[in-house]
PDB file of N, CA and C in Angstrom:
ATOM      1  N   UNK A   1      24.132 -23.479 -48.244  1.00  0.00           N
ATOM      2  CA  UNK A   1      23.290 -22.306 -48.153  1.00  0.00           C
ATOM      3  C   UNK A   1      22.181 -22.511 -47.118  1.00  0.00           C
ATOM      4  N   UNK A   2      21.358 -23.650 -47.076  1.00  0.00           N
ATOM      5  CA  UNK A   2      20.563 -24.185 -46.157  1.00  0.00           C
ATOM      6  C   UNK A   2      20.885 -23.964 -44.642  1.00  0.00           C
ATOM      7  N   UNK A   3      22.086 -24.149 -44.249  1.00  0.00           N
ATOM      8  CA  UNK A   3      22.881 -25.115 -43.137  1.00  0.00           C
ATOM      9  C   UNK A   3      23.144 -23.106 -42.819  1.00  0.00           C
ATOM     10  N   UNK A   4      23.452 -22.438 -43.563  1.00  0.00           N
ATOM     11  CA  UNK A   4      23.715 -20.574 -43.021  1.00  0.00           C
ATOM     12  C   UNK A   4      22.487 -20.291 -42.916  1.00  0.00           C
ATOM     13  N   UNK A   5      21.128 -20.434 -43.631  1.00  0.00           N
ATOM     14  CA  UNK A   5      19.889 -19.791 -43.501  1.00  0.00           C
ATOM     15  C   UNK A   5      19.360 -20.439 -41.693  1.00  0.00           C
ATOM     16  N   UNK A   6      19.757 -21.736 -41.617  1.00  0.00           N
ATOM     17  CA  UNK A   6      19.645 -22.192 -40.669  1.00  0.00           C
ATOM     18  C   UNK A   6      19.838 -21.704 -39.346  1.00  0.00           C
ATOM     19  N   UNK A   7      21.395 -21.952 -39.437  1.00  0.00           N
ATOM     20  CA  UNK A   7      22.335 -21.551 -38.219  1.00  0.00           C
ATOM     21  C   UNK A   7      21.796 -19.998 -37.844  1.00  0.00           C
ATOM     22  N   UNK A   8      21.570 -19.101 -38.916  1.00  0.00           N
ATOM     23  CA  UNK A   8      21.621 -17.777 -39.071  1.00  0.00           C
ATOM     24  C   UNK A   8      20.155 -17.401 -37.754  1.00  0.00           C
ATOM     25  N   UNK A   9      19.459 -18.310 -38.260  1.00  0.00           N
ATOM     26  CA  UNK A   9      17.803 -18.691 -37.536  1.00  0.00           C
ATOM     27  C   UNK A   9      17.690 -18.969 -35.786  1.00  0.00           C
ATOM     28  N   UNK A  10      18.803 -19.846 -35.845  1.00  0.00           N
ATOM     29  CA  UNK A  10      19.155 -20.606 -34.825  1.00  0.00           C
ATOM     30  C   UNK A  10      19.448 -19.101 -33.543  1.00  0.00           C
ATOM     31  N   UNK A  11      20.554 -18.596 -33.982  1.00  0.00           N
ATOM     32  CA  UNK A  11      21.181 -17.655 -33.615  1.00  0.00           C
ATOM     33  C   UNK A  11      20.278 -16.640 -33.146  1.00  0.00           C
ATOM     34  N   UNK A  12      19.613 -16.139 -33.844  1.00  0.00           N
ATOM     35  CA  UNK A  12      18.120 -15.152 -33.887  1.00  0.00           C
ATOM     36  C   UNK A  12      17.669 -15.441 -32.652  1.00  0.00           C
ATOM     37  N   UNK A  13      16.559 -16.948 -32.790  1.00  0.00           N
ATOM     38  CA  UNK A  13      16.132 -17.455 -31.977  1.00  0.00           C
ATOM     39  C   UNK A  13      16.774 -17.342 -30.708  1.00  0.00           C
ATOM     40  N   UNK A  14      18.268 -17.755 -30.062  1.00  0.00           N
ATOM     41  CA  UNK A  14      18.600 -17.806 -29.056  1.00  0.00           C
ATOM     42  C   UNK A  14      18.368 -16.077 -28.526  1.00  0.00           C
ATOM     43  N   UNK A  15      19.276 -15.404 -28.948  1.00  0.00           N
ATOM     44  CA  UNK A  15      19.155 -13.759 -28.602  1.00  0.00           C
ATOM     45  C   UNK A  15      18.190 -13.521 -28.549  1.00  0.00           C
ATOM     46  N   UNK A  16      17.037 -13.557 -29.031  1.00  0.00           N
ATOM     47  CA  UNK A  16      15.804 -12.927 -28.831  1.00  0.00           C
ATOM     48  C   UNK A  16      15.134 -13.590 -27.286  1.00  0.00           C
ATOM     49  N   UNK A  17      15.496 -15.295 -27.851  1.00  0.00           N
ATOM     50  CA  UNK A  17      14.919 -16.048 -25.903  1.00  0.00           C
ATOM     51  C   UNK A  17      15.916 -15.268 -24.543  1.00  0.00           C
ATOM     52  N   UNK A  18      16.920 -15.056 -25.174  1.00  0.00           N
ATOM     53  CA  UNK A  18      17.787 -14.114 -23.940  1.00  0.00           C
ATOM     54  C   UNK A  18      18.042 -13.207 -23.643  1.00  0.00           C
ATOM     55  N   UNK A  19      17.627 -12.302 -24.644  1.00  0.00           N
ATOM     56  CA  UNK A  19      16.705 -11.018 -24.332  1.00  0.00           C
ATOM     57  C   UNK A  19      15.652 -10.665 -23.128  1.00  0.00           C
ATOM     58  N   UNK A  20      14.856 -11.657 -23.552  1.00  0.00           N
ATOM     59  CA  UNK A  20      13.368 -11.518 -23.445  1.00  0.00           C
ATOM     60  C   UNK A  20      13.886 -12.230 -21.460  1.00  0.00           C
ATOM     61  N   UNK A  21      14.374 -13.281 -21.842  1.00  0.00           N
ATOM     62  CA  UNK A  21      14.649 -13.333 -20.330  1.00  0.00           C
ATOM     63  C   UNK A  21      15.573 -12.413 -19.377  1.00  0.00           C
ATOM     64  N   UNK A  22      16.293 -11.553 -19.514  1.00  0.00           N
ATOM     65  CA  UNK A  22      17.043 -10.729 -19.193  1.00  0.00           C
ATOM     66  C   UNK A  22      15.559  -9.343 -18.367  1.00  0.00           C
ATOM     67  N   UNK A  23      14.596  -8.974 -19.509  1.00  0.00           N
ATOM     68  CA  UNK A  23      13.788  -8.170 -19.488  1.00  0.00           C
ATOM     69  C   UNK A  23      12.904  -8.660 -18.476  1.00  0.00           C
ATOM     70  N   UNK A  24      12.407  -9.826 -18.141  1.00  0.00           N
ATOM     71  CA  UNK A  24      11.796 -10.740 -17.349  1.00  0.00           C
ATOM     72  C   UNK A  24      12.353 -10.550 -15.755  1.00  0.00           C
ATOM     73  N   UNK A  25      13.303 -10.746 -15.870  1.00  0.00           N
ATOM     74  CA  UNK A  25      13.926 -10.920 -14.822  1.00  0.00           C
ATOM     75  C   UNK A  25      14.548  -9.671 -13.576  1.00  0.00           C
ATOM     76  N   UNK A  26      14.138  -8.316 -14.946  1.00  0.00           N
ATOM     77  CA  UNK A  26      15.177  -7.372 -14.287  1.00  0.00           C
ATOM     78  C   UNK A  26      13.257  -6.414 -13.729  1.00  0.00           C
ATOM     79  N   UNK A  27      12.378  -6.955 -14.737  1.00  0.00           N
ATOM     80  CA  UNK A  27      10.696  -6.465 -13.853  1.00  0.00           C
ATOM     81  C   UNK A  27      10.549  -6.945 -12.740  1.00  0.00           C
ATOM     82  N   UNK A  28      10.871  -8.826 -12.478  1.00  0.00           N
ATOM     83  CA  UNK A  28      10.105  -9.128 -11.477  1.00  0.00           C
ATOM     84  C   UNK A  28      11.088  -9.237 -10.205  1.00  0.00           C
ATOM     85  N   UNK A  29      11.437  -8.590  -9.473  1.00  0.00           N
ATOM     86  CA  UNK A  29      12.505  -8.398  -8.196  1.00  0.00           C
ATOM     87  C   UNK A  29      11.500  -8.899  -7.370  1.00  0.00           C
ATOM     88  N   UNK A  30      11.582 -10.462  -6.603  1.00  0.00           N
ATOM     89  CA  UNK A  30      10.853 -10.888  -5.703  1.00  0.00           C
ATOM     90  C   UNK A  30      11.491 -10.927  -4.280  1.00  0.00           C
ATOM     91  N   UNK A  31      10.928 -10.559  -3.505  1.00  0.00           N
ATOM     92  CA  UNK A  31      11.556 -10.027  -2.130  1.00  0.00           C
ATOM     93  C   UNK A  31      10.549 -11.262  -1.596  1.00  0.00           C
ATOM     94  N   UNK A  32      11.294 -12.071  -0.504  1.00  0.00           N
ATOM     95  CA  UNK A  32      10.830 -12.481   0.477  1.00  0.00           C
ATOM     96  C   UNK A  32      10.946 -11.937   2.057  1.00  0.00           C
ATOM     97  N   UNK A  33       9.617 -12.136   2.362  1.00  0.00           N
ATOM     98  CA  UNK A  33       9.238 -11.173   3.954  1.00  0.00           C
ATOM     99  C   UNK A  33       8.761 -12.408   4.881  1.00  0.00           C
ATOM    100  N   UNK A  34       9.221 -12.430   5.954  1.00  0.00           N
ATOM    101  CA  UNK A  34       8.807 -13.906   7.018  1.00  0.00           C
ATOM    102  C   UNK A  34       7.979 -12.643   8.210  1.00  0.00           C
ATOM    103  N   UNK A  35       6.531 -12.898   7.878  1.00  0.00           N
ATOM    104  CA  UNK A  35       5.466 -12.094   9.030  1.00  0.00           C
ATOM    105  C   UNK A  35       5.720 -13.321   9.944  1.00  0.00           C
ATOM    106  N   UNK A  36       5.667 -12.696  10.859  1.00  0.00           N
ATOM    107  CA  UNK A  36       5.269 -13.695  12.603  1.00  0.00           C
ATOM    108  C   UNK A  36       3.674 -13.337  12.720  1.00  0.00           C
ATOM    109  N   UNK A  37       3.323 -14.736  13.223  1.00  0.00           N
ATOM    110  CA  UNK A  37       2.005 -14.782  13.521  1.00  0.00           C
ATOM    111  C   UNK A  37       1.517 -15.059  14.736  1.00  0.00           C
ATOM    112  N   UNK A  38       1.766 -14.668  15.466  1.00  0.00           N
ATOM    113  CA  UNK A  38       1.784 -14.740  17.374  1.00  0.00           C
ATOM    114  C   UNK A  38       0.003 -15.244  17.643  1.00  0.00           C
ATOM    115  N   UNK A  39      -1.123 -15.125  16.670  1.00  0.00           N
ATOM    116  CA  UNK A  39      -2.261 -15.927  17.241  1.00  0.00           C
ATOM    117  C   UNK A  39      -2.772 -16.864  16.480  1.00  0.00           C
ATOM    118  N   UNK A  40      -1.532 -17.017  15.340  1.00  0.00           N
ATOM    119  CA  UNK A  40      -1.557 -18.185  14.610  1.00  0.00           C
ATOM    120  C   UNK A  40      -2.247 -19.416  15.340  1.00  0.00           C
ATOM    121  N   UNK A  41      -3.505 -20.117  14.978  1.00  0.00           N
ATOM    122  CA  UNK A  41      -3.974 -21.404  16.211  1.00  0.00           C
ATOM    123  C   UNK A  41      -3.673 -22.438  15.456  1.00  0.00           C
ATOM    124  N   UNK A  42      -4.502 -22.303  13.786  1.00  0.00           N
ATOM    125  CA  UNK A  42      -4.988 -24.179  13.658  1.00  0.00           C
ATOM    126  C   UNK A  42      -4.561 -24.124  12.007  1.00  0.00           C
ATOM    127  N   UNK A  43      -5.210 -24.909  11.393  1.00  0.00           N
ATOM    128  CA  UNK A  43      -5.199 -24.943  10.108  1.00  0.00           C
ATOM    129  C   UNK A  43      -5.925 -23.954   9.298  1.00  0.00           C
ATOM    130  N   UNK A  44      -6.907 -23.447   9.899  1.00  0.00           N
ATOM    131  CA  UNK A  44      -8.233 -22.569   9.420  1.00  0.00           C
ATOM    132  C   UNK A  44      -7.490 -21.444   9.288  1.00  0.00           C
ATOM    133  N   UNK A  45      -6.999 -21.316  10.506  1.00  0.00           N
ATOM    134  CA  UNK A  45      -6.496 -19.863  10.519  1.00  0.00           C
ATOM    135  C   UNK A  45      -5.137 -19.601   9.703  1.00  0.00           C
ATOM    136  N   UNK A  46      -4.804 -20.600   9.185  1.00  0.00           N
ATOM    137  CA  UNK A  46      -3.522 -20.630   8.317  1.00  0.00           C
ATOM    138  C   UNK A  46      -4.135 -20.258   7.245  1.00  0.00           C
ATOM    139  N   UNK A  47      -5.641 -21.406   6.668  1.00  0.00           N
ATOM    140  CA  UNK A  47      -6.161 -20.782   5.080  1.00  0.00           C
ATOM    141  C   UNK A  47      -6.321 -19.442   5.476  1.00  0.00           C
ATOM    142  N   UNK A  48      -6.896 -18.912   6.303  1.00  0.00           N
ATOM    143  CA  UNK A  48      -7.608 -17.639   6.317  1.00  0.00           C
ATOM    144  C   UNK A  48      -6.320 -16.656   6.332  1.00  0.00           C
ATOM    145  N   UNK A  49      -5.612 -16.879   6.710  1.00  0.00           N
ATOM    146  CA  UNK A  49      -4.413 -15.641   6.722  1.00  0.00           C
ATOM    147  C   UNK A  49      -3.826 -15.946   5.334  1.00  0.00           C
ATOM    148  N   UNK A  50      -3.663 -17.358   4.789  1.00  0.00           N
ATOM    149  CA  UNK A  50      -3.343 -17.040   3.202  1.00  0.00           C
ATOM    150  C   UNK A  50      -3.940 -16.657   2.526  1.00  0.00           C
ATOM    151  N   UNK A  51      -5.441 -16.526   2.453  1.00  0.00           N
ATOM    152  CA  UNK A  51      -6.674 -16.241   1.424  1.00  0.00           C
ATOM    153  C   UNK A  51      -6.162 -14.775   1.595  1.00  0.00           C
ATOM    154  N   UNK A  52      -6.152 -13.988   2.888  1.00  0.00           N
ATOM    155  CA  UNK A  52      -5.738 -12.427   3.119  1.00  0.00           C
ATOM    156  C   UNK A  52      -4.745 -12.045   2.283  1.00  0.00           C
ATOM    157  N   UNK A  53      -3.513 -12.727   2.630  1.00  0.00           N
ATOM    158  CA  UNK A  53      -2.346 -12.384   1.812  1.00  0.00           C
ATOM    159  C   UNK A  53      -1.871 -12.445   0.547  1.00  0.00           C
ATOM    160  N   UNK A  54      -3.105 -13.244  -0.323  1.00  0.00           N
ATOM    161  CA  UNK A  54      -2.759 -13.649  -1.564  1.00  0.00           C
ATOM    162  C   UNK A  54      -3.734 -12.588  -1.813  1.00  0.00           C
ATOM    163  N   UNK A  55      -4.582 -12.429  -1.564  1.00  0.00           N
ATOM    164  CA  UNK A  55      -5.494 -10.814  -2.241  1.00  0.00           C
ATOM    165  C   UNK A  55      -4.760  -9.273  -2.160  1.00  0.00           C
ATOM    166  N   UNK A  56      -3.551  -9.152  -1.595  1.00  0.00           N
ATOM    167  CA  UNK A  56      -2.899  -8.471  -1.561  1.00  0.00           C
ATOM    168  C   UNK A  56      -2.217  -8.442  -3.146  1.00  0.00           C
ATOM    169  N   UNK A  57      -2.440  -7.188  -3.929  1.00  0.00           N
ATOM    170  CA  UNK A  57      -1.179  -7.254  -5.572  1.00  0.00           C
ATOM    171  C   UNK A  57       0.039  -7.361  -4.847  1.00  0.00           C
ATOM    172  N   UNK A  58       0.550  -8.226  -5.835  1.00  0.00           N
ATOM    173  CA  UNK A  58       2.416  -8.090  -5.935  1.00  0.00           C
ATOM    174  C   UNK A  58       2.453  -9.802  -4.970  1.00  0.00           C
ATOM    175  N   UNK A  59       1.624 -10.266  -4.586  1.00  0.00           N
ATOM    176  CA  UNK A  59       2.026 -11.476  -3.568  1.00  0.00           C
ATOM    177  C   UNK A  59       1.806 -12.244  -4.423  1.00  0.00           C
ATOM    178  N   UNK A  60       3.193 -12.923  -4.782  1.00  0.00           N
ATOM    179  CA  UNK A  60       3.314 -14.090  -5.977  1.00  0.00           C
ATOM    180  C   UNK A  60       3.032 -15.443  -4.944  1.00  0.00           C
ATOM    181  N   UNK A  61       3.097 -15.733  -3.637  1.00  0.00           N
ATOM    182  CA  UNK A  61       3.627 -17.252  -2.983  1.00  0.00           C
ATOM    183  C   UNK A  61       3.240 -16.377  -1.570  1.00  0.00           C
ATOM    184  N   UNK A  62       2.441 -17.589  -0.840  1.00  0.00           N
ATOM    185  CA  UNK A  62       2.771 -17.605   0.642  1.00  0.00           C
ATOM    186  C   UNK A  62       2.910 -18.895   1.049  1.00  0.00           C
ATOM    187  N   UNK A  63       3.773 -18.983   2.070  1.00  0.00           N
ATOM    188  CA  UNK A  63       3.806 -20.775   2.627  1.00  0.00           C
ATOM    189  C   UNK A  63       3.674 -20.282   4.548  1.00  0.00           C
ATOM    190  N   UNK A  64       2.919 -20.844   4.682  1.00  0.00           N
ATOM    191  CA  UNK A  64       2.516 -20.965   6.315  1.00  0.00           C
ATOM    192  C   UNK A  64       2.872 -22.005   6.961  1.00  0.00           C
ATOM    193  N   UNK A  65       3.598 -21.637   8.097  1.00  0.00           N
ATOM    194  CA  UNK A  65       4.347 -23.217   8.824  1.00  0.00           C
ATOM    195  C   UNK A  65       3.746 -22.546  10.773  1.00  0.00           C
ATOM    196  N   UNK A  66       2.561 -23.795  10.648  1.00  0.00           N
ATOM    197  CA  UNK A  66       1.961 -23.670  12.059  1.00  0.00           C
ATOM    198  C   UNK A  66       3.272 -23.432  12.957  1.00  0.00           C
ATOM    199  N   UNK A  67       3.680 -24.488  13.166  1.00  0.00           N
ATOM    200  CA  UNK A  67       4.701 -24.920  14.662  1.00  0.00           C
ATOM    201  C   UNK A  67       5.079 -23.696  14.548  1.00  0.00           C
ATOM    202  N   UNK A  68       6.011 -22.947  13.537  1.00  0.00           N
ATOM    203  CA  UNK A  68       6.811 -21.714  13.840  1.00  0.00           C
ATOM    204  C   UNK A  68       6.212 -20.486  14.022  1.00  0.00           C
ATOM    205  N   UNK A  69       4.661 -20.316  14.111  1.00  0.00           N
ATOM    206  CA  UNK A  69       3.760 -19.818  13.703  1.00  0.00           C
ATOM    207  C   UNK A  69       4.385 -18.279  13.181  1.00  0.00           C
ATOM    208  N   UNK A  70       4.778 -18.452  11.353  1.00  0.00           N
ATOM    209  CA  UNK A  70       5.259 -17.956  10.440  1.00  0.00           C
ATOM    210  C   UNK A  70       4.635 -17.626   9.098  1.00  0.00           C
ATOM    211  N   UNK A  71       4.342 -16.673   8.426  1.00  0.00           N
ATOM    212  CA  UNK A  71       4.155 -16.835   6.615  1.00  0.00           C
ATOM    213  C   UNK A  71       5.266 -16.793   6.466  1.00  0.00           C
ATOM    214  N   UNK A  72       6.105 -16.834   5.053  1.00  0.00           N
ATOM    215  CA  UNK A  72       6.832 -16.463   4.148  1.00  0.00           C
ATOM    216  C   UNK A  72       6.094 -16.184   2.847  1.00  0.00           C
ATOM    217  N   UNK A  73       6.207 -15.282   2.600  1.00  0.00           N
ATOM    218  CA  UNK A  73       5.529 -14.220   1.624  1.00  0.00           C
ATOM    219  C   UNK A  73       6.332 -13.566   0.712  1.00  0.00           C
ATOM    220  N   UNK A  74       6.469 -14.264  -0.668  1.00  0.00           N
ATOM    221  CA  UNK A  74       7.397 -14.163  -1.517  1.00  0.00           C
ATOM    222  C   UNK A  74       6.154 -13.034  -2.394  1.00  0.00           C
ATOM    223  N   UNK A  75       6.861 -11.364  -2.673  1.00  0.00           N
ATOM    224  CA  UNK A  75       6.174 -10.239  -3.305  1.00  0.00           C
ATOM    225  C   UNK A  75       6.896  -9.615  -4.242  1.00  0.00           C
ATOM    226  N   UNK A  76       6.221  -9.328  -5.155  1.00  0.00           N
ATOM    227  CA  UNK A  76       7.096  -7.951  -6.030  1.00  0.00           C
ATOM    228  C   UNK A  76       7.040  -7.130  -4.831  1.00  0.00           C
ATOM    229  N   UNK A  77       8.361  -6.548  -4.957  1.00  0.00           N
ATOM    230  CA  UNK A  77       8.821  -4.999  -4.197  1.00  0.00           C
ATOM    231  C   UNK A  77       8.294  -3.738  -4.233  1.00  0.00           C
ATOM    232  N   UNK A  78       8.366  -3.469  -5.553  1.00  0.00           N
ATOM    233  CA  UNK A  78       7.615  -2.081  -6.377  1.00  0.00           C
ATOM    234  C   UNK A  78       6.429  -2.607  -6.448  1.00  0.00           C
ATOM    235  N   UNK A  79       5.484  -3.379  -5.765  1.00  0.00           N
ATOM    236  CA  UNK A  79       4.522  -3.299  -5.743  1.00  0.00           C
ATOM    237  C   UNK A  79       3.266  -3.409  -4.525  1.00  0.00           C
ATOM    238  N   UNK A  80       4.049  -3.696  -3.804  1.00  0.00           N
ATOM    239  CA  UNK A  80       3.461  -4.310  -2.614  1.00  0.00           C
ATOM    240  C   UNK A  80       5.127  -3.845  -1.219  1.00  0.00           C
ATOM    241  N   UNK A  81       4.593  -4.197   0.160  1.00  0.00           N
ATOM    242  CA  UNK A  81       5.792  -3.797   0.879  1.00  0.00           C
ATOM    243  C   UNK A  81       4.613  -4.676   2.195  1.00  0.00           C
ATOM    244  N   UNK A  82       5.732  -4.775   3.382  1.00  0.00           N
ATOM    245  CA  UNK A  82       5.609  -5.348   4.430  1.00  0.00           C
ATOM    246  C   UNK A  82       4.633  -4.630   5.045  1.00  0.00           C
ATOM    247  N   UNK A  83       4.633  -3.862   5.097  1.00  0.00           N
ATOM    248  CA  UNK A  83       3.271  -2.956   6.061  1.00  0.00           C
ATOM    249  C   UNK A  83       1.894  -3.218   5.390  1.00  0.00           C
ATOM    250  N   UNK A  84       2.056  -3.597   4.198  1.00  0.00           N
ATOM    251  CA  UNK A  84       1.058  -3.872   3.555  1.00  0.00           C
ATOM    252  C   UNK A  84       0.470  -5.476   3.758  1.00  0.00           C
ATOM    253  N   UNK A  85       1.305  -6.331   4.200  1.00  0.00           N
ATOM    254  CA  UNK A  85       1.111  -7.487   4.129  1.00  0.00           C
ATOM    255  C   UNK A  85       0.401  -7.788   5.721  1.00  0.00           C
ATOM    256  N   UNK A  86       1.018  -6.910   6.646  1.00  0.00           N
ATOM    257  CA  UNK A  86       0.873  -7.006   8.016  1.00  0.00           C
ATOM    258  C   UNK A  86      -0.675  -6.272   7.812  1.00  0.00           C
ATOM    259  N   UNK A  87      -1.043  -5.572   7.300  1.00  0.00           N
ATOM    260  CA  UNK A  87      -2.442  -4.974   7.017  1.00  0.00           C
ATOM    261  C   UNK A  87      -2.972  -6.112   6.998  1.00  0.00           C
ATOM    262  N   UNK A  88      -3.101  -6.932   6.015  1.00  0.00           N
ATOM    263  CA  UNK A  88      -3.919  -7.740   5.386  1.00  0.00           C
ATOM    264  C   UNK A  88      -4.024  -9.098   6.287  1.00  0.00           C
ATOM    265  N   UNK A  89      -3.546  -9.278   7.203  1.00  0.00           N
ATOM    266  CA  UNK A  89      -3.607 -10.361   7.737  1.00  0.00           C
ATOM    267  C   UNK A  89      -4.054  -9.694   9.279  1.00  0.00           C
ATOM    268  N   UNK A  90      -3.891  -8.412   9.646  1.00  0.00           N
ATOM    269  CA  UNK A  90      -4.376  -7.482  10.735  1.00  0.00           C
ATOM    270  C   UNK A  90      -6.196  -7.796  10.239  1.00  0.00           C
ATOM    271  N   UNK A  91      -6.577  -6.938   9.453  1.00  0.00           N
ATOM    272  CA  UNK A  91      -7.441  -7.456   8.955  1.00  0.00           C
ATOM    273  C   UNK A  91      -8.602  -8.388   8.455  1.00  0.00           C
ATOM    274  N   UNK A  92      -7.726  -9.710   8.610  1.00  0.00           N
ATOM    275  CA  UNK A  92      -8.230 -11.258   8.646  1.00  0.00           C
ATOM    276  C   UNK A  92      -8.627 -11.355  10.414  1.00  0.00           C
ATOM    277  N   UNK A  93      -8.099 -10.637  11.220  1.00  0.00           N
ATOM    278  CA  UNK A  93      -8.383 -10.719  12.562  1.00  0.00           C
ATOM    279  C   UNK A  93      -7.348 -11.532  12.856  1.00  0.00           C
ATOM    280  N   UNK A  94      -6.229 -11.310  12.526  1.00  0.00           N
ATOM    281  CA  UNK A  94      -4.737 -11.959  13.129  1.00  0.00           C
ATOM    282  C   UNK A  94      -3.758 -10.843  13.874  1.00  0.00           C
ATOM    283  N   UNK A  95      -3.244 -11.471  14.640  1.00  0.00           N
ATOM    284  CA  UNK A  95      -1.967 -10.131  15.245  1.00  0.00           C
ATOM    285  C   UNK A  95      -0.637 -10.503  13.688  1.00  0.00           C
ATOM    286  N   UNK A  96       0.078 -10.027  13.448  1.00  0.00           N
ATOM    287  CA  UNK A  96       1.069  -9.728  12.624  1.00  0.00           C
ATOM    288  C   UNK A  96       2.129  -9.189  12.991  1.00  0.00           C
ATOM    289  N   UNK A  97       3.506  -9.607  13.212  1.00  0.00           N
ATOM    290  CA  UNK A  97       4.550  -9.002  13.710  1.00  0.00           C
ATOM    291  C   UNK A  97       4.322  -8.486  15.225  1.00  0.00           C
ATOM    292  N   UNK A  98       4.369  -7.206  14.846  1.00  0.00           N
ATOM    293  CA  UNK A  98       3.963  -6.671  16.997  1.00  0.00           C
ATOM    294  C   UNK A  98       2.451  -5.805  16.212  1.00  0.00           C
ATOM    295  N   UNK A  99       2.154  -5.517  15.411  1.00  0.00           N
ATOM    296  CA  UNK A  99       0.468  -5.297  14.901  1.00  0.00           C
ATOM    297  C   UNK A  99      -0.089  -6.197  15.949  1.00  0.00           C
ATOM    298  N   UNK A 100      -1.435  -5.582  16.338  1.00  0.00           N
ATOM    299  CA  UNK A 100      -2.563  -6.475  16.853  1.00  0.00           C
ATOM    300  C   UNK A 100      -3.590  -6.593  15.778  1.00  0.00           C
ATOM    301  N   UNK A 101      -4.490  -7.575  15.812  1.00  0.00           N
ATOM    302  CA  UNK A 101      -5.698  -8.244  15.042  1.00  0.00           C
ATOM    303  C   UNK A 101      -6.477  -6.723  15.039  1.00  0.00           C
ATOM    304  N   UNK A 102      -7.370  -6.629  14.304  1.00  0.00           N
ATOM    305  CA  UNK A 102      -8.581  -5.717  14.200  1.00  0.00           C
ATOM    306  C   UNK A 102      -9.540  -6.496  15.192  1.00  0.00           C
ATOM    307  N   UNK A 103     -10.121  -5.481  16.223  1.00  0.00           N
ATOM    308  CA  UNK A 103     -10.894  -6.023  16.871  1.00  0.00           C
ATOM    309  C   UNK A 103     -12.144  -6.382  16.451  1.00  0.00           C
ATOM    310  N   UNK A 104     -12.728  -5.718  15.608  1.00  0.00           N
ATOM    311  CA  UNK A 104     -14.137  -6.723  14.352  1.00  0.00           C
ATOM    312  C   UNK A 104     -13.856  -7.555  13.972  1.00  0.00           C
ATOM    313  N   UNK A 105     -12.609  -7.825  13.255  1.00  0.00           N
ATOM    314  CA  UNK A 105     -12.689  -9.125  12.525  1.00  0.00           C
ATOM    315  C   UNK A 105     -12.080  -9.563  13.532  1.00  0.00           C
ATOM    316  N   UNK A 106     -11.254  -9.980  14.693  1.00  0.00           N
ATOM    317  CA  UNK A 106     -11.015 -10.738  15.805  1.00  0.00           C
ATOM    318  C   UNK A 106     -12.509 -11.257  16.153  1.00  0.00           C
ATOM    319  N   UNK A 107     -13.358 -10.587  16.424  1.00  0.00           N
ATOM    320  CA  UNK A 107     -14.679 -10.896  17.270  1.00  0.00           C
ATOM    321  C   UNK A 107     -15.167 -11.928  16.136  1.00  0.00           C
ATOM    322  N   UNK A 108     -15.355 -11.736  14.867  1.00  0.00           N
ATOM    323  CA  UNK A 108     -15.942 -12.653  13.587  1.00  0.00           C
ATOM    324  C   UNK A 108     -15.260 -14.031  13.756  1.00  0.00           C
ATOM    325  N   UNK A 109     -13.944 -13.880  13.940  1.00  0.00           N
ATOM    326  CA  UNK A 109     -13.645 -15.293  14.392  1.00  0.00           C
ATOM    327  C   UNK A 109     -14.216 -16.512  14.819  1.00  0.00           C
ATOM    328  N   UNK A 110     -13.852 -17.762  14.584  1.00  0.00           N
ATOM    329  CA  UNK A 110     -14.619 -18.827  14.834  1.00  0.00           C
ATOM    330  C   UNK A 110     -14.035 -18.744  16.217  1.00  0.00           C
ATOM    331  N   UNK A 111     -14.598 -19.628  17.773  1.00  0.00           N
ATOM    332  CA  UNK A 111     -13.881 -19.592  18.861  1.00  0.00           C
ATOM    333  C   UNK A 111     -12.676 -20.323  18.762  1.00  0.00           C
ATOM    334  N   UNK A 112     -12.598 -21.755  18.095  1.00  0.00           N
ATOM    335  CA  UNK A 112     -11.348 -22.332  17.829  1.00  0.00           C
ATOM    336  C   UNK A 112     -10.196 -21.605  17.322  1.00  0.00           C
ATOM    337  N   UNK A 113     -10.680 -20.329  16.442  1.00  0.00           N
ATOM    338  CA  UNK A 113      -9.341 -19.358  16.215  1.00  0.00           C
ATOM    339  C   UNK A 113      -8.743 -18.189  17.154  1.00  0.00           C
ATOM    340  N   UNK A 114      -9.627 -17.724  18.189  1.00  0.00           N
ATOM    341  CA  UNK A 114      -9.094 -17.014  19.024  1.00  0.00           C
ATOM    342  C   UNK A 114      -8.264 -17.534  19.807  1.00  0.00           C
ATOM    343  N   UNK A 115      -7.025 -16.129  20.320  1.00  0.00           N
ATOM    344  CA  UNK A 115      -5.995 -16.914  20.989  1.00  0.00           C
ATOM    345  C   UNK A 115      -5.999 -15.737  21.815  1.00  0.00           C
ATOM    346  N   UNK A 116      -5.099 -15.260  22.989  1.00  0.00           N
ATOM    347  CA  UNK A 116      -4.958 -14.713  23.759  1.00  0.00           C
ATOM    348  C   UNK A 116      -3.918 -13.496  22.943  1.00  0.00           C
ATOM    349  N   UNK A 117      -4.233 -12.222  23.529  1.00  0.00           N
ATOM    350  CA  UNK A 117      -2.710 -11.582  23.103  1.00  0.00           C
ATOM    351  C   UNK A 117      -3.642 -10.595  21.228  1.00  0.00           C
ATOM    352  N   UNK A 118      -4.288 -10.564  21.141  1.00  0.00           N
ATOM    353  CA  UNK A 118      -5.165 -10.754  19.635  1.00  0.00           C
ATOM    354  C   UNK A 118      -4.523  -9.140  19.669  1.00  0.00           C
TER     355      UNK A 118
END
């Protein structure tokens, strides 16, 4: 009787954890977007374009790779979108894709972060 109240438990338990992950999984649709960063310079300007992009809702992950001067910007979909991301780093005073930098926050720039092309 033990060993059925058990199993019976057991069973519960699993369906409900695979449920619940099913429901999990079918909310969070994460889209990855690779922005080009054409005045990408140094390290600074890497924090500063991630600090931008992570204040953006829906941006779960960014990873910045100087040499390729690249984000990858892993987002909820339904919540956030690419034009939005290219904002936010326009914004930081970066060019983004074929976007140019905002010329205020370009000028706020430290000189080590300006690059040609802004």
């Amino acid at each position: 009787m033990k060993s059925r109240i058990l199993g019976a438990l057991v069973v519960g338990v699993i369906a409900v954890g695979l449920a619940g992950l099913v429901g999990c999984s079918s909310q969070s649709e994460a889209t990855i977007a690779e922005v080009k960063l054409p005045t990408l310079v140094c390290e600074s300007c890497s924090q500063t374009i991630k600090t931008a992009l992570k204040k953006v809702d829906g941006v779960e992950n960014v990873e910045m790779d100087l040499k390729t001067k690249t984000a990858k910007v892993t987002f909820a979909a339904k919540v956030t979108n690419v034009p939005a991301l290219e904002q936010a780093v326009v914004g930081a005073g970066y060019a983004a894709n074929d976007k140019k930098a905002d010329p205020e926050a370009y000028a706020k720039l430290a000189e080590c972060c300006k690059a040609d092309g802004h």
